[in-house]
C-alpha atoms as a PDB file:
ATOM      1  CA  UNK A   1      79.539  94.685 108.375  1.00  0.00           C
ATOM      2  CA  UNK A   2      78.727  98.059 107.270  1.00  0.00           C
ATOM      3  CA  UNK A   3      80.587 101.084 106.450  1.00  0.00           C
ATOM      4  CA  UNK A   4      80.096 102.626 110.215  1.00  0.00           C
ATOM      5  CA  UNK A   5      81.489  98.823 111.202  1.00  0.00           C
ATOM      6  CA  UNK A   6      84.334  98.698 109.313  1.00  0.00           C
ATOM      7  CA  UNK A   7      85.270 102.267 110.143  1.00  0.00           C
ATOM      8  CA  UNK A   8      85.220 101.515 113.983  1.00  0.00           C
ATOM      9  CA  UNK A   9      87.627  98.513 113.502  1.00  0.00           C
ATOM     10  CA  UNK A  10      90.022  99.979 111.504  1.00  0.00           C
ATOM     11  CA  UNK A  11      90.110 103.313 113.924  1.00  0.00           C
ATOM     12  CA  UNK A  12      90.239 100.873 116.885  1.00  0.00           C
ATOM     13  CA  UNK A  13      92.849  99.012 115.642  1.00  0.00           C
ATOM     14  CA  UNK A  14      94.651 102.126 114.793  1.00  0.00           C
ATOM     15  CA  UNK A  15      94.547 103.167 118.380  1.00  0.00           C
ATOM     16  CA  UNK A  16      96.057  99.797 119.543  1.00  0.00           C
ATOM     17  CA  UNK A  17      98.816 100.507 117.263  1.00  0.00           C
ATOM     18  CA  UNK A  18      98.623  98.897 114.344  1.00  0.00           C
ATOM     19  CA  UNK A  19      99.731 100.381 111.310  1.00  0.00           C
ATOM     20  CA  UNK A  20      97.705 100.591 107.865  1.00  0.00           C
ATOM     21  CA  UNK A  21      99.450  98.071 106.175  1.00  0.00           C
ATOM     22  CA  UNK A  22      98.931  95.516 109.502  1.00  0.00           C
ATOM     23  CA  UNK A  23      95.557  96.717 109.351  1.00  0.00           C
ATOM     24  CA  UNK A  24      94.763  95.709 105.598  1.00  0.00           C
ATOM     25  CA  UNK A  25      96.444  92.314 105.530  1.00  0.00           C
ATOM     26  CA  UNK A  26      94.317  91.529 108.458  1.00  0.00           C
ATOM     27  CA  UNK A  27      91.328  92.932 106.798  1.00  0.00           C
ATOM     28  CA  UNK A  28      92.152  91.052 103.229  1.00  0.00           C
ATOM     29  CA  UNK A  29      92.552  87.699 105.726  1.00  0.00           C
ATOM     30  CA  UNK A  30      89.594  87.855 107.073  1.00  0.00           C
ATOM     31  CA  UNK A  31      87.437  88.304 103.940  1.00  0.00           C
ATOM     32  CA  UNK A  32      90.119  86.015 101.971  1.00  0.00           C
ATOM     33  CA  UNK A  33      91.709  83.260 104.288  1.00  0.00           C
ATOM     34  CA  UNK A  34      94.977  83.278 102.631  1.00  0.00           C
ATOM     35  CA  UNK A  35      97.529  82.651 105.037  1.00  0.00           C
ATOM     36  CA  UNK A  36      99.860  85.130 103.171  1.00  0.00           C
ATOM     37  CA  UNK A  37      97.445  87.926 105.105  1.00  0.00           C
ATOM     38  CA  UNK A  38      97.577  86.163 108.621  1.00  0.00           C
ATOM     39  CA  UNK A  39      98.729  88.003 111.359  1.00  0.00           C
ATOM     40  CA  UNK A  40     101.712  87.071 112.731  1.00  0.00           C
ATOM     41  CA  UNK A  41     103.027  87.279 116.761  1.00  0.00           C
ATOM     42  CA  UNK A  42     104.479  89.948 117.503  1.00  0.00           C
ATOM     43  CA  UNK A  43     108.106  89.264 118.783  1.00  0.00           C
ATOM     44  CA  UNK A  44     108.976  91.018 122.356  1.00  0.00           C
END
C-alpha cells in the first residue's frame, strides 16, 4: 500500500468509529500477525 492507501484506511476507519489506538493495533496486526494486535468483538 502506499501512503495515499494507508491514509484512506485509517480516515475510513476513523469515520466508522474507531479510535487511534483500535486503529494501530489493527494496523501493527496486519503487518505483524501477533494475536496481541487482533481485533477483538465488540460487546453490545
Amino acid at each position: 500500500m502506499n501512503m495515499q492507501e494507508n491514509a484512506r484506511l485509517i480516515l475510513g476507519l476513523r469515520y466508522k468509529g474507531w479510535t487511534d489506538t483500535e486503529i494501530t493495533d489493527f494496523l501493527l496486526w496486519i503487518e505483524s500477525g501477533e494475536e496481541q494486535y487482533k481485533p477483538k468483538a465488540k460487546e453490545e
